[in-house]
C-alpha atoms as a PDB file:
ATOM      1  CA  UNK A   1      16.238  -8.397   7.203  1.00  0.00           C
ATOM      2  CA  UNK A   2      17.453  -9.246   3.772  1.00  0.00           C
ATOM      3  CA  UNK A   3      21.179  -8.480   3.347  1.00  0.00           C
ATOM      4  CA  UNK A   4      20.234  -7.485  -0.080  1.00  0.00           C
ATOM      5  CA  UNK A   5      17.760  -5.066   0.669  1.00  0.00           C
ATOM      6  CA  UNK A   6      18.419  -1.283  -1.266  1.00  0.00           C
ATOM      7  CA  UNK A   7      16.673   1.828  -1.065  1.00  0.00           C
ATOM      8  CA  UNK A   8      14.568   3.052  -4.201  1.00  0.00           C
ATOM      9  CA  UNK A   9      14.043   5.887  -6.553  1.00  0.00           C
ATOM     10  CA  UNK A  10      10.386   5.281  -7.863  1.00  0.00           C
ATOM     11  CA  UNK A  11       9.265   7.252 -10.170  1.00  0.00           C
ATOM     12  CA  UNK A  12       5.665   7.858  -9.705  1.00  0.00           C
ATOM     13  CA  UNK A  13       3.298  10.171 -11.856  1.00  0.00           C
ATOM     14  CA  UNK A  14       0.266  12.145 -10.809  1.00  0.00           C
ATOM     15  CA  UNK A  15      -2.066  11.756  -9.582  1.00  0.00           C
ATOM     16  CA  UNK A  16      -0.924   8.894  -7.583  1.00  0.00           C
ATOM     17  CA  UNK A  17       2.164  10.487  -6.081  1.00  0.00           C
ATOM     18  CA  UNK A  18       0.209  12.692  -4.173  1.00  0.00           C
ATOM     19  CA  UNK A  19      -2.278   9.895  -3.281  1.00  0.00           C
ATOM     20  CA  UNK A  20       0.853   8.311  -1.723  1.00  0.00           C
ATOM     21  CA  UNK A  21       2.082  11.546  -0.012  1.00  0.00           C
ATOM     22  CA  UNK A  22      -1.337  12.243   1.303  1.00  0.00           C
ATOM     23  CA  UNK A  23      -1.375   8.728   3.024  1.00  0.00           C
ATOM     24  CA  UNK A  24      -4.207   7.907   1.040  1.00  0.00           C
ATOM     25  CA  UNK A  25      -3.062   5.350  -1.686  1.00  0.00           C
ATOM     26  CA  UNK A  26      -0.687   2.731   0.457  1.00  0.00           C
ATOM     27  CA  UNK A  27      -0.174   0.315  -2.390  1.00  0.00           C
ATOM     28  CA  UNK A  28       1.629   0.602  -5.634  1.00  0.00           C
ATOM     29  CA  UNK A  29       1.236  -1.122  -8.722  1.00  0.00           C
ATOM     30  CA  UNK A  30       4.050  -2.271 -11.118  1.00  0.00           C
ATOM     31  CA  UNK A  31       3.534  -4.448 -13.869  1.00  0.00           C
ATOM     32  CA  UNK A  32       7.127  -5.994 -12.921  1.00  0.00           C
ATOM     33  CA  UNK A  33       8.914  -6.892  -9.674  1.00  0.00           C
ATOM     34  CA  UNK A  34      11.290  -5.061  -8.182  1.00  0.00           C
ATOM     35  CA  UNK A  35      13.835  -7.566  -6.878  1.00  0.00           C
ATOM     36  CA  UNK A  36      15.899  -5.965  -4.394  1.00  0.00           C
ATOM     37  CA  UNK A  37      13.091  -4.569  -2.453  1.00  0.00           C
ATOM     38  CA  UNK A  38      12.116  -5.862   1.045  1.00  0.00           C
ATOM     39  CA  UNK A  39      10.349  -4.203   4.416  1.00  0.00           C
ATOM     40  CA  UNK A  40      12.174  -1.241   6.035  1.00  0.00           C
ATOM     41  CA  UNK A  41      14.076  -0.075   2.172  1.00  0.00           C
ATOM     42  CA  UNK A  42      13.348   3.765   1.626  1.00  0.00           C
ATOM     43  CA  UNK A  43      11.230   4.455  -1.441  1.00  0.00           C
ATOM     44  CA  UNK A  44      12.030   7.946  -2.532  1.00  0.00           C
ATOM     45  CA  UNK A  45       9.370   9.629  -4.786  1.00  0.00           C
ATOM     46  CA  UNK A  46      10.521  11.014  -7.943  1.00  0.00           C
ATOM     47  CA  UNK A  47       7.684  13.004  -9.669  1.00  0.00           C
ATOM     48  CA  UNK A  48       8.021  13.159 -13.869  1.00  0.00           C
ATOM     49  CA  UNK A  49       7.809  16.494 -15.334  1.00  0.00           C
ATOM     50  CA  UNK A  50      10.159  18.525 -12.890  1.00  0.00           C
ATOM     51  CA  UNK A  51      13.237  18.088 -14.351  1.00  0.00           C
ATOM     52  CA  UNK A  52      14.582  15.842 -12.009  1.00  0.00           C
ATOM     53  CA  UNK A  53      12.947  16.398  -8.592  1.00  0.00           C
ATOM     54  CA  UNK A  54      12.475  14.031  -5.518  1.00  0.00           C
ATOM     55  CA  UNK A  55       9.688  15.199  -3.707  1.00  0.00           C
ATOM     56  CA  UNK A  56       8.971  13.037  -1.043  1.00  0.00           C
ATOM     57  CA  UNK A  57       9.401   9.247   0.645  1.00  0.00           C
ATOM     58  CA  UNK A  58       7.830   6.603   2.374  1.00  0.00           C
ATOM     59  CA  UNK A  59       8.806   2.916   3.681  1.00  0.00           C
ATOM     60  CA  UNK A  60       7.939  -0.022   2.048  1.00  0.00           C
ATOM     61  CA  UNK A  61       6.310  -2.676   4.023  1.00  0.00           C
ATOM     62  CA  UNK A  62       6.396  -5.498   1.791  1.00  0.00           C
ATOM     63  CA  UNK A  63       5.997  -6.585  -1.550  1.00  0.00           C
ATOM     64  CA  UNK A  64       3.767  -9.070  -3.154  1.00  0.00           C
ATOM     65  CA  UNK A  65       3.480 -10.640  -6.739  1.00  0.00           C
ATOM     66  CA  UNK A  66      -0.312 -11.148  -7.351  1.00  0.00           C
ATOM     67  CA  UNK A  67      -2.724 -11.596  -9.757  1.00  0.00           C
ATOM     68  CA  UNK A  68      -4.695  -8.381 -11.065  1.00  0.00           C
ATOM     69  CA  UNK A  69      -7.676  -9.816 -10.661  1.00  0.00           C
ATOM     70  CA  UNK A  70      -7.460 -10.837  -6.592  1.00  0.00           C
ATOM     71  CA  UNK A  71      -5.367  -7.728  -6.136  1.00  0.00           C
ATOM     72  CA  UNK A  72      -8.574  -5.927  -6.841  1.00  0.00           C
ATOM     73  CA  UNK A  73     -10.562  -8.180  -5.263  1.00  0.00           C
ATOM     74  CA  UNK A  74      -8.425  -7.723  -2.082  1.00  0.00           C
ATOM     75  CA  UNK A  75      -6.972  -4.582  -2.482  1.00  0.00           C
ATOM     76  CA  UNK A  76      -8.338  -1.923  -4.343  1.00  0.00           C
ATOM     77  CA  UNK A  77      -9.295   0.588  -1.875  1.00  0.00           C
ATOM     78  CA  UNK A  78      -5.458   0.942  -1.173  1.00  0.00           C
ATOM     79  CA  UNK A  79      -4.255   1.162  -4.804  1.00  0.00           C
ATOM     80  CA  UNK A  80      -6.616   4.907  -5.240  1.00  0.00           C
ATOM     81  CA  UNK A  81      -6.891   4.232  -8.867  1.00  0.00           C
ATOM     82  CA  UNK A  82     -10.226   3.458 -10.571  1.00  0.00           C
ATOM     83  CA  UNK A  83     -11.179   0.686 -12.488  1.00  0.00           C
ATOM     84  CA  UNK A  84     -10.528   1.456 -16.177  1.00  0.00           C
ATOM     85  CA  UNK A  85      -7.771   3.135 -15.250  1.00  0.00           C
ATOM     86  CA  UNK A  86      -6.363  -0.196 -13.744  1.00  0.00           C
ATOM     87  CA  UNK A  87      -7.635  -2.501 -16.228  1.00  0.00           C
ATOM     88  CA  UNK A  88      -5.868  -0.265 -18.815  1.00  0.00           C
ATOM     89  CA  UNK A  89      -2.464  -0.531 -16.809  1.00  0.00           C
ATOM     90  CA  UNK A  90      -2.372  -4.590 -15.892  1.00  0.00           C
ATOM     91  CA  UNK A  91      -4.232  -5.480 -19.475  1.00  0.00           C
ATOM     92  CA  UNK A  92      -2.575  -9.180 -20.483  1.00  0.00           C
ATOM     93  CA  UNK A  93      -0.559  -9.535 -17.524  1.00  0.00           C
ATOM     94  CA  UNK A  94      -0.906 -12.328 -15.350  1.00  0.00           C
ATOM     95  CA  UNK A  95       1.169 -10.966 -12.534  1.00  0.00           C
ATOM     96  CA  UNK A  96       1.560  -8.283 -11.330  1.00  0.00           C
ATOM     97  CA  UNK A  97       3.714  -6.453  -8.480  1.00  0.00           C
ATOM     98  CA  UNK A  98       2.388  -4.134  -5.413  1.00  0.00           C
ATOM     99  CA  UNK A  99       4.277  -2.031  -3.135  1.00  0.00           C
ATOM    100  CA  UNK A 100       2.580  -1.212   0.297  1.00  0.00           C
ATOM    101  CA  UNK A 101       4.000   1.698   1.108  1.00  0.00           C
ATOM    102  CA  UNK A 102       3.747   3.739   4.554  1.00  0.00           C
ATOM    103  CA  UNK A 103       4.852   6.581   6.300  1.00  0.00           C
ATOM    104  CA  UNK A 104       4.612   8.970   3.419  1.00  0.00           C
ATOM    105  CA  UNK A 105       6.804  11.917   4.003  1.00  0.00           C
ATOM    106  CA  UNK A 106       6.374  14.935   1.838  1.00  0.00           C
ATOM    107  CA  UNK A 107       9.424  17.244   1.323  1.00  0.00           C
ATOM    108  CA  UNK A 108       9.337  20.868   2.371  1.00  0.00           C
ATOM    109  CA  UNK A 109      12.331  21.466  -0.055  1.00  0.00           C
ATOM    110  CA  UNK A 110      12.711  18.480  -3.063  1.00  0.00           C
ATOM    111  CA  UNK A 111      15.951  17.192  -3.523  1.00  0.00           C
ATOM    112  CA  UNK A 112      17.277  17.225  -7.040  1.00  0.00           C
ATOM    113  CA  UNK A 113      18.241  13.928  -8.278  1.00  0.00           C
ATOM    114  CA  UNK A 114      21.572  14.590  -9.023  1.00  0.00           C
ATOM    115  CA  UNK A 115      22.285  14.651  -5.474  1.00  0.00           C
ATOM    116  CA  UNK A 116      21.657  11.089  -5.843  1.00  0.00           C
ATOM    117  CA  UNK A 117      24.350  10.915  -8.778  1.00  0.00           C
ATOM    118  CA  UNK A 118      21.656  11.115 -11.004  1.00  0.00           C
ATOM    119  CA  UNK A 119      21.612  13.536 -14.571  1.00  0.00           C
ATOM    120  CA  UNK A 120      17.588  12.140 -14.376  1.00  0.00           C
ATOM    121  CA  UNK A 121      14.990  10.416 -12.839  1.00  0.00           C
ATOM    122  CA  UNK A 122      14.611   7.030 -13.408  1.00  0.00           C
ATOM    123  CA  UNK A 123      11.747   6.041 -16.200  1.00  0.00           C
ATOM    124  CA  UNK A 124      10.126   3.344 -13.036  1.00  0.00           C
ATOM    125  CA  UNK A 125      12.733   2.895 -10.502  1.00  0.00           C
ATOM    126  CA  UNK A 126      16.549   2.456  -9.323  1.00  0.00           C
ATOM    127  CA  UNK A 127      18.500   1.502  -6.289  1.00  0.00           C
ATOM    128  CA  UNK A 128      20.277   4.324  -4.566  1.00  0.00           C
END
């Protein structure tokens, strides 16, 4: 293991965070890398819109820096997003970062973020 490695706060809108909750979207796409992220960290899953809320987790088991074009080559039936949608997000970027992600645990009660020391959810991500 990395001795770097950190837990995450990702914040993740609909409808992929539910994809990723469900279990059925196990990659996910950022348009930059997240550097202090390695296989085993926590990612919690901060949904936008609730005024703060964590609603659920999964474990990340690796990270990759890719091209768009052979991560949809390669990968798009784990990304659950559709093509325009996609295009759209990784237009005039020549890298790009993916997450696999799994384990996806829901939350039967979300945490607030502040518990976290948090007054908001992160706009993409943070270590915790």
């Amino acid at each position: 293991t990395c001795k770097y490695m950190s837990d995450i706060i990702l914040s993740v809108r609909e409808p992929y965070i539910s994809s990723i909750l469900d279990g059925s979207k196990m990659i996910e796409i950022r348009t930059q890398p997240i550097l202090r992220l390695d296989r085993g960290n926590k990612v919690y899953l901060a949904k936008p819109g609730t005024g703060g809320l964590i609603i659920g987790s999964a474990i990340c088991t690796g990270t990759q820096l890719i091209t768009p074009k052979f991560a949809w080559e390669h990968y798009k039936q784990f990304m659950e997003i559709d093509k325009v949608a996609y295009d759209q997000y990784t237009v005039d970027r020549d890298v790009i970062f993916l997450i696999w992600l799994m384990m996806p645990y829901r939350l039967k009660h979300p945490i607030p973020c502040g518990l976290f020391g948090l007054k908001r959810i992160p706009q993409s991500y943070c270590y915790v």
